[in-house]
Protein backbone atom coordinates (compact mmCIF):
# COMPACT_ATOMS: atom_id res chain seq x y z
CA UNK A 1 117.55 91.55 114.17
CA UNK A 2 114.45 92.08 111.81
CA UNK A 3 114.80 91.29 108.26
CA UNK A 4 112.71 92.73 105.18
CA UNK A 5 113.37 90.13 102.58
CA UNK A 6 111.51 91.15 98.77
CA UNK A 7 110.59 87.96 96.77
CA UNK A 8 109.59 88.11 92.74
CA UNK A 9 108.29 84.68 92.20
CA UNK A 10 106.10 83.24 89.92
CA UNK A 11 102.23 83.68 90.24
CA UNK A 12 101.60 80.05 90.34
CA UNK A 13 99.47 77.16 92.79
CA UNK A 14 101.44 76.53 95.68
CA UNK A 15 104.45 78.88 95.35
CA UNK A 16 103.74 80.51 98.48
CA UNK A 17 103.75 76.93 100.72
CA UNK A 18 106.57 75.73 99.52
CA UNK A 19 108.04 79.74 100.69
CA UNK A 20 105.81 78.78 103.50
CA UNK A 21 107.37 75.41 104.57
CA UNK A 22 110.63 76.30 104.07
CA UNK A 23 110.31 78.65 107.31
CA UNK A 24 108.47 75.78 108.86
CA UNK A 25 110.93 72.85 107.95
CA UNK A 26 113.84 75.03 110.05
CA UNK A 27 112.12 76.49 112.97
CA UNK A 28 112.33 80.20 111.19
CA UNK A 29 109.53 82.14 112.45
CA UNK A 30 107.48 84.33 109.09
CA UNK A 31 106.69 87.55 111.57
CA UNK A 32 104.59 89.27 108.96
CA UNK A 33 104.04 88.83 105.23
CA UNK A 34 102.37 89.88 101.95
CA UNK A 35 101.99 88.50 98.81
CA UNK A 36 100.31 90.37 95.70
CA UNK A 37 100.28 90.17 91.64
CA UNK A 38 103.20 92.58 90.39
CA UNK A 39 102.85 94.46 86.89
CA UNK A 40 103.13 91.35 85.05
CA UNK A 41 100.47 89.38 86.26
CA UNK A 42 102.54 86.01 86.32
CA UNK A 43 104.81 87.21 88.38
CA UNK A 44 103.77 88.43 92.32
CA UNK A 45 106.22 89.86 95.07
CA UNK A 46 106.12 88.58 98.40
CA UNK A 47 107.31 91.08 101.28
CA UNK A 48 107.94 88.54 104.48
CA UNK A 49 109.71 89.95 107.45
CA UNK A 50 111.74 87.68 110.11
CA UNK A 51 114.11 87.51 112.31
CA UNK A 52 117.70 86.29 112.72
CA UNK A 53 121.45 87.16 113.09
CA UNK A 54 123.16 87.27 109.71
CA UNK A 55 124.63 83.93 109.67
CA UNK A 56 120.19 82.23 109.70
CA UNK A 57 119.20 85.28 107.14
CA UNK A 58 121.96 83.90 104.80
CA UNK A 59 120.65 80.25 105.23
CA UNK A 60 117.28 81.69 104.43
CA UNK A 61 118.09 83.75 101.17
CA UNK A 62 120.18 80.50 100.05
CA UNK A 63 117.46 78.16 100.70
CA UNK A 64 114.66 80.68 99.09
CA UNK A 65 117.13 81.20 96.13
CA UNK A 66 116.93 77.47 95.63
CA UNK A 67 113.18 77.26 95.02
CA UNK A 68 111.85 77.14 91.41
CA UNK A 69 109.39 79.72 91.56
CA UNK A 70 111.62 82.09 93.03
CA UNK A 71 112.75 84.77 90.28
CA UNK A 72 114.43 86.90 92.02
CA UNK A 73 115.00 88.36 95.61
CA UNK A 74 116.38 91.23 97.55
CA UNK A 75 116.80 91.71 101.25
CA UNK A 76 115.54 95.54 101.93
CA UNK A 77 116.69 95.61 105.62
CA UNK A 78 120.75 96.75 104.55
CA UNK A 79 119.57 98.85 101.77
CA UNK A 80 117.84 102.28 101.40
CA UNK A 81 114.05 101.01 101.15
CA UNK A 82 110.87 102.76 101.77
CA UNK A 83 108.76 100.10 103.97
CA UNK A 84 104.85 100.78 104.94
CA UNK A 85 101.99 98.93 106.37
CA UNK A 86 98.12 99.44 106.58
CA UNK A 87 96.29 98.99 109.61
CA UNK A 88 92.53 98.71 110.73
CA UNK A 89 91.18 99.58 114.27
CA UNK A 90 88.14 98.87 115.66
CA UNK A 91 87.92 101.44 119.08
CA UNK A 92 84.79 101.48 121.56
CA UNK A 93 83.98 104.94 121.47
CA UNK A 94 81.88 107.01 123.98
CA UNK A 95 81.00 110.88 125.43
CA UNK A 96 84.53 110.97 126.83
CA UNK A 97 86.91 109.21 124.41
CA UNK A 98 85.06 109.99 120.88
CA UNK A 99 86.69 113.68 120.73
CA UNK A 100 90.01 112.16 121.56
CA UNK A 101 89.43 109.42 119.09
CA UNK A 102 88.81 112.06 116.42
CA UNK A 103 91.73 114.01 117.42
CA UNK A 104 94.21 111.09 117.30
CA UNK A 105 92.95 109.93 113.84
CA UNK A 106 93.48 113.73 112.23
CA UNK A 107 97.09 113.93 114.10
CA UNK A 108 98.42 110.11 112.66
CA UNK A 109 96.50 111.73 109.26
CA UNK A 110 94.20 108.51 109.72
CA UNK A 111 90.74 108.05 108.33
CA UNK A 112 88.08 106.90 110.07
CA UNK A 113 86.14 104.65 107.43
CA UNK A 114 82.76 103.67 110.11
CA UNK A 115 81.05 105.72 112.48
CA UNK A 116 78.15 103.79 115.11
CA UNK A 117 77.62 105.00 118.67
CA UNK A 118 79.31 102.72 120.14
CA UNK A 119 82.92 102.37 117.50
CA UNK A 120 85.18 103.95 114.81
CA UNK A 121 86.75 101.46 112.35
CA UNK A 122 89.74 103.40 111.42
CA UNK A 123 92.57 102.88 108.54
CA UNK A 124 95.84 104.38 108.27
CA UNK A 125 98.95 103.73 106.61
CA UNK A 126 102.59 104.13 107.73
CA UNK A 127 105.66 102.52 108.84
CA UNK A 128 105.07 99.98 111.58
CA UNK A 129 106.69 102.40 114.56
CA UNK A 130 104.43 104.92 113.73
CA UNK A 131 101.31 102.12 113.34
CA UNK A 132 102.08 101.20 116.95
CA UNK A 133 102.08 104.85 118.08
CA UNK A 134 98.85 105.43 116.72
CA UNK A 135 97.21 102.73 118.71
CA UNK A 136 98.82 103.33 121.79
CA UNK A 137 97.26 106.81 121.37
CA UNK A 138 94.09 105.76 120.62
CA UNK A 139 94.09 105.37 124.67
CA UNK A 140 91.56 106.33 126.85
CA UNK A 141 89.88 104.44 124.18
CA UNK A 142 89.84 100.54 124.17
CA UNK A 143 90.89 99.05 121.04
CA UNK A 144 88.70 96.17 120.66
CA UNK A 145 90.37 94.79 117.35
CA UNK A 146 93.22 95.15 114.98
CA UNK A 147 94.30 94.22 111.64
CA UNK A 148 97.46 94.68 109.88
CA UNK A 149 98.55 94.15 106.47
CA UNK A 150 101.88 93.31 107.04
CA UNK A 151 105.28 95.38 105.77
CA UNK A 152 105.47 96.39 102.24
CA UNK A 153 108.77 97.55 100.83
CA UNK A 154 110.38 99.10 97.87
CA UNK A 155 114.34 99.63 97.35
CA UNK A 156 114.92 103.21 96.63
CA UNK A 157 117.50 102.23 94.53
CA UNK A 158 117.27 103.29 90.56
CA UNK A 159 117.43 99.17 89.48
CA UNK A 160 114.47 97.56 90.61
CA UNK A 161 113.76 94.23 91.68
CA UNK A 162 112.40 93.24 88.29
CA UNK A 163 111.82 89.35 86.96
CA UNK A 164 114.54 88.75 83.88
């Protein structure tokens, strides 16, 4: 099952390796992750995303919860979260697929950021299902590169995940 885990640690040299090697030193695979400066700039939250039954994502929040620089953490996946992702696509565009392109892009409420004759590089922001809809879409067009962010997520809840 896919896991949303939120991590407050500190905003220090070689906090996110030893995160990092954690996942490494067990075999746990990191499927996407994100790492940014939070309000207090020496603290930064770290959105990673794996996979396990419950019995590895326990190991992993013990084993995270161990580590010095880790302040606080919350898994998002059991809890109401709000969870988003930005994308870039680079499509080969031509006389037949360029309207379709266009059409696509206003429908996912996309923006295409560069226009040549030959490609749009487009952006848009959602929840990874509807990411992956988008660039199935996209087809007649070829999609001739991709970038993702990685998941982003927020509890709902009225506490947040705030450093002590």
């Amino acid at each position: 099952m896919r896991h949303v885990i939120s991590i407050l640690l500190e905003n220090e040299s070689g906090a996110l390796s030893r995160v990092a090697g954690l996942f490494s030193a067990r075999a746990y695979n990191i499927e996407s992750l994100s790492v940014a400066p939070t309000v207090d700039p020496s603290v930064s939250r770290m959105t990673l995303v794996t996979r396990g039954d419950d019995h590895i994502i326990e190991q992993i929040i013990k084993q995270l919860n161990k580590l010095v620089s880790v302040v606080k953490l919350q898994e998002l996946t059991p809890v109401e979260h709000i969870e988003r992702e930005m994308v870039l696509i680079k499509a080969e565009v031509n006389d037949k697929t360029r309207d379709h392109v266009r059409m696509m892009t206003d429908i996912f409420k996309a923006s295409i950021l560069s226009v040549s004759p030959t490609h749009f590089v487009i952006e848009m922001t959602g929840e990874r299902r509807k990411s992956q809809e988008f660039i199935d879409a996209l087809a007649p067009a070829v999609v001739v590169e991709i970038v993702r962010s990685g998941s982003q997520g927020m509890s709902l809840s009225d506490k947040p995940l705030r450093s002590n």
